[in-house]
Each structure stands twice: as structure tokens, then as C-alpha cells.
C-alpha atoms as a PDB file:
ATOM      1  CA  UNK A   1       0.000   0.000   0.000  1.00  0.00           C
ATOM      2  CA  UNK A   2       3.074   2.517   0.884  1.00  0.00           C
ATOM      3  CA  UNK A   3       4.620   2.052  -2.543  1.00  0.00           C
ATOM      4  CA  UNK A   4       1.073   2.419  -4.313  1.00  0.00           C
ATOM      5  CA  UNK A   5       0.374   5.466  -2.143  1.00  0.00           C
ATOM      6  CA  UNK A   6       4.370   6.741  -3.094  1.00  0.00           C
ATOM      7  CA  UNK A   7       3.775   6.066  -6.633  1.00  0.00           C
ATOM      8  CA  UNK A   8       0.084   7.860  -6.905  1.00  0.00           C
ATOM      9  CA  UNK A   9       1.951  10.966  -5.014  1.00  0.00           C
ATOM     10  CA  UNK A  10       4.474  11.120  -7.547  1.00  0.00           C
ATOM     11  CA  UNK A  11       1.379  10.921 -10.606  1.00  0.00           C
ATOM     12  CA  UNK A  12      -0.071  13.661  -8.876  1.00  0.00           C
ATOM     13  CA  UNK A  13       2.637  15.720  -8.629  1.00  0.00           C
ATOM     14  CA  UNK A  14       4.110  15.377 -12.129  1.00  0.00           C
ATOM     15  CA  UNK A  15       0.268  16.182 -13.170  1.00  0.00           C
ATOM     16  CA  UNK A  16       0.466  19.432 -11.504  1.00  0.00           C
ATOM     17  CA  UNK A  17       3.559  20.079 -13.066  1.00  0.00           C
ATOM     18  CA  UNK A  18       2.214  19.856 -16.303  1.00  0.00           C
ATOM     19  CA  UNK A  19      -1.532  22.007 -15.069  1.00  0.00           C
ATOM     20  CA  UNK A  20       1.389  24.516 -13.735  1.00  0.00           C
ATOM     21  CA  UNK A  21       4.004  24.794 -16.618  1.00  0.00           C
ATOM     22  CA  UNK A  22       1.080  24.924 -19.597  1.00  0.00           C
ATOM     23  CA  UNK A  23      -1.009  27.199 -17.519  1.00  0.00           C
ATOM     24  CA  UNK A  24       1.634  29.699 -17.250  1.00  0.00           C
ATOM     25  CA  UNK A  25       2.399  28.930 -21.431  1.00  0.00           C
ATOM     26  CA  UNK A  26      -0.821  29.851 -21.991  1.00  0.00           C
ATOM     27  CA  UNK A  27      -1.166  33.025 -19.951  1.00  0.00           C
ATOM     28  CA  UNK A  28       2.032  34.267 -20.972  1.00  0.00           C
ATOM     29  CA  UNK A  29       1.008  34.367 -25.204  1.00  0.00           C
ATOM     30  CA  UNK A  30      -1.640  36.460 -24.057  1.00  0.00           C
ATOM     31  CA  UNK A  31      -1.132  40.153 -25.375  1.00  0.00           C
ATOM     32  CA  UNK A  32      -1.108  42.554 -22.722  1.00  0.00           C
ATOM     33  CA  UNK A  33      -3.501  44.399 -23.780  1.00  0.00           C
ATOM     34  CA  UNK A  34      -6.008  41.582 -23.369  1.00  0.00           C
ATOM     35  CA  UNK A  35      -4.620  40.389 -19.898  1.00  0.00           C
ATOM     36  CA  UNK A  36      -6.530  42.518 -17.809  1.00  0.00           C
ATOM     37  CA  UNK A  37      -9.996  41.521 -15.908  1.00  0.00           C
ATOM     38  CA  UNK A  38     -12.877  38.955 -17.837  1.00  0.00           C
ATOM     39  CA  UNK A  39     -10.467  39.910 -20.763  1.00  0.00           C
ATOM     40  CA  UNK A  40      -7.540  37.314 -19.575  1.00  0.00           C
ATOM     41  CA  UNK A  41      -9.937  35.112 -18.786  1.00  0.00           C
ATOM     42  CA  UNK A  42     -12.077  34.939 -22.177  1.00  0.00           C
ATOM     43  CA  UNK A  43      -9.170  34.197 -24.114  1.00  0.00           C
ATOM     44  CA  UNK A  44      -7.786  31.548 -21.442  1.00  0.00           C
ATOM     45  CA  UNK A  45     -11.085  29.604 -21.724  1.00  0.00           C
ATOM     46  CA  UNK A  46     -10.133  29.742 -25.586  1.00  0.00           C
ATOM     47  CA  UNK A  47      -6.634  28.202 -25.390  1.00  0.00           C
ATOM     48  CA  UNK A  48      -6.401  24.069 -25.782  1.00  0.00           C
ATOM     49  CA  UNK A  49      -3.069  24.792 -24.201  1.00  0.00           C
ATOM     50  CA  UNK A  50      -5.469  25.878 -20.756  1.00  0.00           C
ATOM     51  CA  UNK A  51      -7.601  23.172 -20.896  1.00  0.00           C
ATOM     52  CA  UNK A  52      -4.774  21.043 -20.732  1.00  0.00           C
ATOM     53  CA  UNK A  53      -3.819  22.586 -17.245  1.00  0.00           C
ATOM     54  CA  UNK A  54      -7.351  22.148 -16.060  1.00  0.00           C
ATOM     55  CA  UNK A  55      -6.995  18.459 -16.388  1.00  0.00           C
ATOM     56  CA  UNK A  56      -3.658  18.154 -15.045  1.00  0.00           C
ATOM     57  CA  UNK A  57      -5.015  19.916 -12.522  1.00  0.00           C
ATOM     58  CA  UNK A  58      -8.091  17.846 -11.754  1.00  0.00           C
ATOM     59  CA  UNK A  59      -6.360  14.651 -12.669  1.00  0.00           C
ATOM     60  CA  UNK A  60      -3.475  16.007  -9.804  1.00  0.00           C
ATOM     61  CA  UNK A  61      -6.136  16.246  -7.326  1.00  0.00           C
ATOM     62  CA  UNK A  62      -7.890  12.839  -8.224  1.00  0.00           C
ATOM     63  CA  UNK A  63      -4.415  10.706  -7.991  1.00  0.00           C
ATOM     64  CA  UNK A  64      -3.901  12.571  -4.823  1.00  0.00           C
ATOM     65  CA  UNK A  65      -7.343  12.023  -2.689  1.00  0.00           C
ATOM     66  CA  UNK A  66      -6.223   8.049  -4.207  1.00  0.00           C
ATOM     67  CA  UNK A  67      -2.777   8.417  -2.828  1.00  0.00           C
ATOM     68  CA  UNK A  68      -4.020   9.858   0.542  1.00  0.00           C
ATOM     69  CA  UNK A  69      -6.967   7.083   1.054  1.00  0.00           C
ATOM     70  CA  UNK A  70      -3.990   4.793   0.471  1.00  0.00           C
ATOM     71  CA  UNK A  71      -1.062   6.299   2.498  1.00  0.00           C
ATOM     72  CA  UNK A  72      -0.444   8.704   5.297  1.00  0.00           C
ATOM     73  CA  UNK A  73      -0.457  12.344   4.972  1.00  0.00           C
ATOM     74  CA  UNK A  74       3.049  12.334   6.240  1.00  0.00           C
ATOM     75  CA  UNK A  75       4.319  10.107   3.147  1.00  0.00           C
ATOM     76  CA  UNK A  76       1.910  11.639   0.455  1.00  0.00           C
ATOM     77  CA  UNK A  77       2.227  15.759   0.802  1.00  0.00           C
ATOM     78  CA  UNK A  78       5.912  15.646   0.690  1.00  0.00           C
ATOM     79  CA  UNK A  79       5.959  14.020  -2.437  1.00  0.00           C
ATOM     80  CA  UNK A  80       3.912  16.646  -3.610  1.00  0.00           C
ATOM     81  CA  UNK A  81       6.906  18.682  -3.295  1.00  0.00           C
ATOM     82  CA  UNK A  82       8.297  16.746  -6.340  1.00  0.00           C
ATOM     83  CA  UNK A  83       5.645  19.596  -8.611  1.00  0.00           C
ATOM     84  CA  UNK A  84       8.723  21.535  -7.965  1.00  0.00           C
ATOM     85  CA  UNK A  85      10.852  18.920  -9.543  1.00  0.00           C
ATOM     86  CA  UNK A  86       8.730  18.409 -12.257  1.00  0.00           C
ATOM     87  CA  UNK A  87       7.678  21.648 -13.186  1.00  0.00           C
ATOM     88  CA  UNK A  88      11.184  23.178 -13.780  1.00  0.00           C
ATOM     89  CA  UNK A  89      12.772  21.212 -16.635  1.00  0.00           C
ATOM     90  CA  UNK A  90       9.116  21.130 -18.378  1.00  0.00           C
ATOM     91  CA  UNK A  91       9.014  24.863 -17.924  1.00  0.00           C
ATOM     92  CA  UNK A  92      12.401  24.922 -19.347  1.00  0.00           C
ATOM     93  CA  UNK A  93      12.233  23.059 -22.324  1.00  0.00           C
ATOM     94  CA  UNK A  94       8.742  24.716 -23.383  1.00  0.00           C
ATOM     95  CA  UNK A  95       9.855  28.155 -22.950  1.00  0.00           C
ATOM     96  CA  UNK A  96      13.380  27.042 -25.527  1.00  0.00           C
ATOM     97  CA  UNK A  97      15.688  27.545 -22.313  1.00  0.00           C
ATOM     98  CA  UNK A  98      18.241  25.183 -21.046  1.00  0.00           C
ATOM     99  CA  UNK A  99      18.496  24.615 -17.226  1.00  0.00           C
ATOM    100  CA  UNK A 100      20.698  26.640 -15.379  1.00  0.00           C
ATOM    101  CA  UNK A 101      23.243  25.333 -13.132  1.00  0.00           C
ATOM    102  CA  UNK A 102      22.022  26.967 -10.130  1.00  0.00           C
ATOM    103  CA  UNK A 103      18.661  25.754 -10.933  1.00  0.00           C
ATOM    104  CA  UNK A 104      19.926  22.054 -11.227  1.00  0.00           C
ATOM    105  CA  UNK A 105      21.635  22.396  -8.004  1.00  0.00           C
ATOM    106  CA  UNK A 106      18.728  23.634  -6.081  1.00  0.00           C
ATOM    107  CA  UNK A 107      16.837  20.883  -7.910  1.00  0.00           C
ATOM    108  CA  UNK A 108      18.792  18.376  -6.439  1.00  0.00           C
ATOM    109  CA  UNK A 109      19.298  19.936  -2.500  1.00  0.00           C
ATOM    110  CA  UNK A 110      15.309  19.815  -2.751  1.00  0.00           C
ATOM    111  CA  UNK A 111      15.615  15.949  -3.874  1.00  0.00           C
ATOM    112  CA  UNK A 112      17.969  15.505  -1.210  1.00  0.00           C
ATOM    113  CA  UNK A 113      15.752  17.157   1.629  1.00  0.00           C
ATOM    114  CA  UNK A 114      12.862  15.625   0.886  1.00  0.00           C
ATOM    115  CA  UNK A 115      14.212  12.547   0.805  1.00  0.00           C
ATOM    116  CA  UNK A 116      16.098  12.941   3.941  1.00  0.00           C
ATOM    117  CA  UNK A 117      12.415  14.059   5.525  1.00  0.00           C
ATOM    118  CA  UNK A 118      10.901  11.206   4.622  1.00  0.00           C
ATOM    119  CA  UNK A 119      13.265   8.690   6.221  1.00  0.00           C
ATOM    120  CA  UNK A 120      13.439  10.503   9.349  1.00  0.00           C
ATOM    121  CA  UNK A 121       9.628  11.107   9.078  1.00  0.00           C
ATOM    122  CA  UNK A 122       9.527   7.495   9.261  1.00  0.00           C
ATOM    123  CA  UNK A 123       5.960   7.840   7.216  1.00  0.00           C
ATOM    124  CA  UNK A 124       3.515   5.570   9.195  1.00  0.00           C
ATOM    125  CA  UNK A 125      -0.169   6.259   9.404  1.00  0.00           C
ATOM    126  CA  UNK A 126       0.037   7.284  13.056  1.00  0.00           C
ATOM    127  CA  UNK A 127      -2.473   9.110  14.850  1.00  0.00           C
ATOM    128  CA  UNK A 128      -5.339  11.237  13.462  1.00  0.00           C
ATOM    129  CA  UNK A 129      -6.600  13.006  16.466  1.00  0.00           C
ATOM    130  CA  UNK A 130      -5.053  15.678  18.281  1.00  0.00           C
ATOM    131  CA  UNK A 131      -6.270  17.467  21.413  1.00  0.00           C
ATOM    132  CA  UNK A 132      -6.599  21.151  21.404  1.00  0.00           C
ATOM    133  CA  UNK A 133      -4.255  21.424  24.010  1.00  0.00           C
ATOM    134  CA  UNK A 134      -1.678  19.205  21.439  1.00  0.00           C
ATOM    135  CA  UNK A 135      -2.043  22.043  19.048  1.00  0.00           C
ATOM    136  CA  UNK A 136      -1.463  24.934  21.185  1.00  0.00           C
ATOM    137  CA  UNK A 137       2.324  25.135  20.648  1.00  0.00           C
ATOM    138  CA  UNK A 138       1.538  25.053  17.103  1.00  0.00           C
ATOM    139  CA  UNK A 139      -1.043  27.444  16.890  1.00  0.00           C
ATOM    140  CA  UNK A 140       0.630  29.901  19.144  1.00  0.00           C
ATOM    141  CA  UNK A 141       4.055  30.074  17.029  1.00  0.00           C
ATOM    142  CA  UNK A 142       2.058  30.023  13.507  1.00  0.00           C
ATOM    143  CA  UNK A 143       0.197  32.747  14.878  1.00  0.00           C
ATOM    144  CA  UNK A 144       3.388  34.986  16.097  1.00  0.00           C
ATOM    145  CA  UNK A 145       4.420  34.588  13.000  1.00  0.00           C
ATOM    146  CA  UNK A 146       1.370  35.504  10.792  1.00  0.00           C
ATOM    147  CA  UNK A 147       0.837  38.575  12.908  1.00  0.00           C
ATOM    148  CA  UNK A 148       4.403  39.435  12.466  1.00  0.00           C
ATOM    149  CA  UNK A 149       4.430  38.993   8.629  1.00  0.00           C
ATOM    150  CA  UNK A 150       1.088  41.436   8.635  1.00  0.00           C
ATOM    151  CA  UNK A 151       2.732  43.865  11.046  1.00  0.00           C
ATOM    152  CA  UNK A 152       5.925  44.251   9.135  1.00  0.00           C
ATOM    153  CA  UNK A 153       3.642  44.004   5.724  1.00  0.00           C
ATOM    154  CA  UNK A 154       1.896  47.241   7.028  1.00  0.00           C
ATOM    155  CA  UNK A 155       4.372  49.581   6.787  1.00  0.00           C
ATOM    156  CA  UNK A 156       6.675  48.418   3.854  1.00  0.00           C
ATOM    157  CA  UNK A 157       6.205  48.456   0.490  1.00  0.00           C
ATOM    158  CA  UNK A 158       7.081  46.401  -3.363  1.00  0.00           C
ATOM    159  CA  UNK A 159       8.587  42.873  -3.323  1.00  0.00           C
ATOM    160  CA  UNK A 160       8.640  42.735   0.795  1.00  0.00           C
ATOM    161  CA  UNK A 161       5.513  43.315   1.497  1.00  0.00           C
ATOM    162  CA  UNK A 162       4.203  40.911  -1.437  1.00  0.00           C
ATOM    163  CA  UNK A 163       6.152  38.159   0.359  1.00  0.00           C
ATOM    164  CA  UNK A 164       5.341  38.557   3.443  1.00  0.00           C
ATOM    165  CA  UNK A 165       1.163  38.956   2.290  1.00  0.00           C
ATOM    166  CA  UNK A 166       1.528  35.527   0.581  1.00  0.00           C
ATOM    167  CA  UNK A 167       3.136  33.620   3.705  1.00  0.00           C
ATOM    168  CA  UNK A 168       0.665  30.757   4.704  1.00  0.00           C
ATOM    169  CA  UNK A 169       1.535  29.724   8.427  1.00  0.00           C
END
């Protein structure tokens, strides 16, 4: 069941990829002039190239409710870090680029991680319940940190403040 569970993660994930990379193809051949409001969107829904994405994405999320009725959270959502892994030489090769070296090296310290998380993880299906007095540590250091990210957000401006809006604690 682990290995099916692995191996359905891993579909999912390289399905993603694929919604992801010709998702962003498609968006990007959009003149700008036509990429603002219902306008972007009325020539997405008009792109084969979109549709594509759509099922990669809804073929992503059927291989992973599979993979999670299968295996444990703990082993499936990592693997769904593999997108990542995916998603960069397909991005790559569609867009005429070659991978950069820097990009190949992150690629692989992310392979390396995640691995390295999922034998210390030791992925079993464990418990499912948790007291609210289990998730108080949890809560209370997610929540320092999402108030920090809006306090710091509210008085800078430009890239900063975009990153610290789209932390999700």
C-alpha cells in the first residue's frame, strides 16, 4: 500500500507540473492588452493549451485524494513537493531555455531534503486526532508569525511586502 500510495503521489505531482508549466504557457502568449480583468480570462477559456492545465489539474487532485486514502499524509504531501521537480525542466524546455546550473543544483538539495524528511519522518499512518491542548504550541508560534508577517507588511512596500502577504503559516 506505501509504494502504491508513493507512486500515486508522484502521478499527482508530475500532473500538476504539467496544469502549472502549460497554464503559465498559456497566460504568458496572451497580449497585454487583453490580460486585464474577464479579458484574460475569455481568451484563457479559448486556449487548448489551458484546458490542458485544467486536467492536469483535476487529474493532480484525483491521484492525490487516491494516494491519501492509500497512504499517510506524512508520506503523500511531501511528495507533492516533487511539482517543484517536475515543473522546472518542463518549464524549461517549453519556454526554448536550457536549465541553469544553479537551478539544477537547487533541484537536487530539494531531492535531497525531501528525501532525507521522509526517512526521518519514518511515514507511518500514526495518529489522526489531536487534542486542542496538542495544538497549542503550534497554533501559538504560527500565529506569532502571521501577525508578524502582517505587522511588518503594514508599513513596507514592493517585493517585501508581497512576500510577506503571501506567507501561509
Amino acid at each position: 500500500m506505501i509504494v502504491l500510495a508513493a507512486g500515486l503521489a508522484l502521478l499527482s505531482a508530475a500532473l500538476f507540473a504539467v496544469a502549472a508549466a502549460a497554464q503559465q504557457r498559456a497566460a504568458a502568449q496572451v497580449p497585454d492588452d487583453r490580460a486585464r480583468g474577464l479579458g484574460l480570462i475569455r481568451v484563457l477559456v479559448r486556449r487548448p493549451l489551458w484546458w490542458v492545465g485544467t486536467g492536469g489539474d483535476l487529474g493532480g487532485f484525483a491521484a492525490q485524494a487516491a494516494a491519501l486514502g492509500l497512504g499517510s499524509l506524512m508520506l503523500v504531501q511531501p511528495l507533492l513537493v516533487t511539482t517543484l521537480l517536475f515543473a522546472l525542466p518542463l518549464s524549461t524546455w517549453w519556454s526554448g531555455r536550457r536549465l541553469s546550473r544553479p537551478d539544477a543544483a537547487w533541484a537536487l538539495t530539494l531531492s535531497a531534503a525531501l528525501a532525507l524528511f521522509v526517512v526521518v519522518a519514518e511515514p507511518t499512518a500514526g495518529v489522526d486526532r489531536a487534542t486542542p491542548l496538542q495544538w497549542l504550541p503550534a497554533g501559538v508560534v504560527l500565529g506569532a508569525l502571521l501577525l508578524g508577517c502582517l505587522a511588518v507588511a503594514a508599513v513596507r512596500r514592493g517585493t517585501l511586502r508581497a512576500v510577506l502577504l503571501a506567507v501561509k503559516p
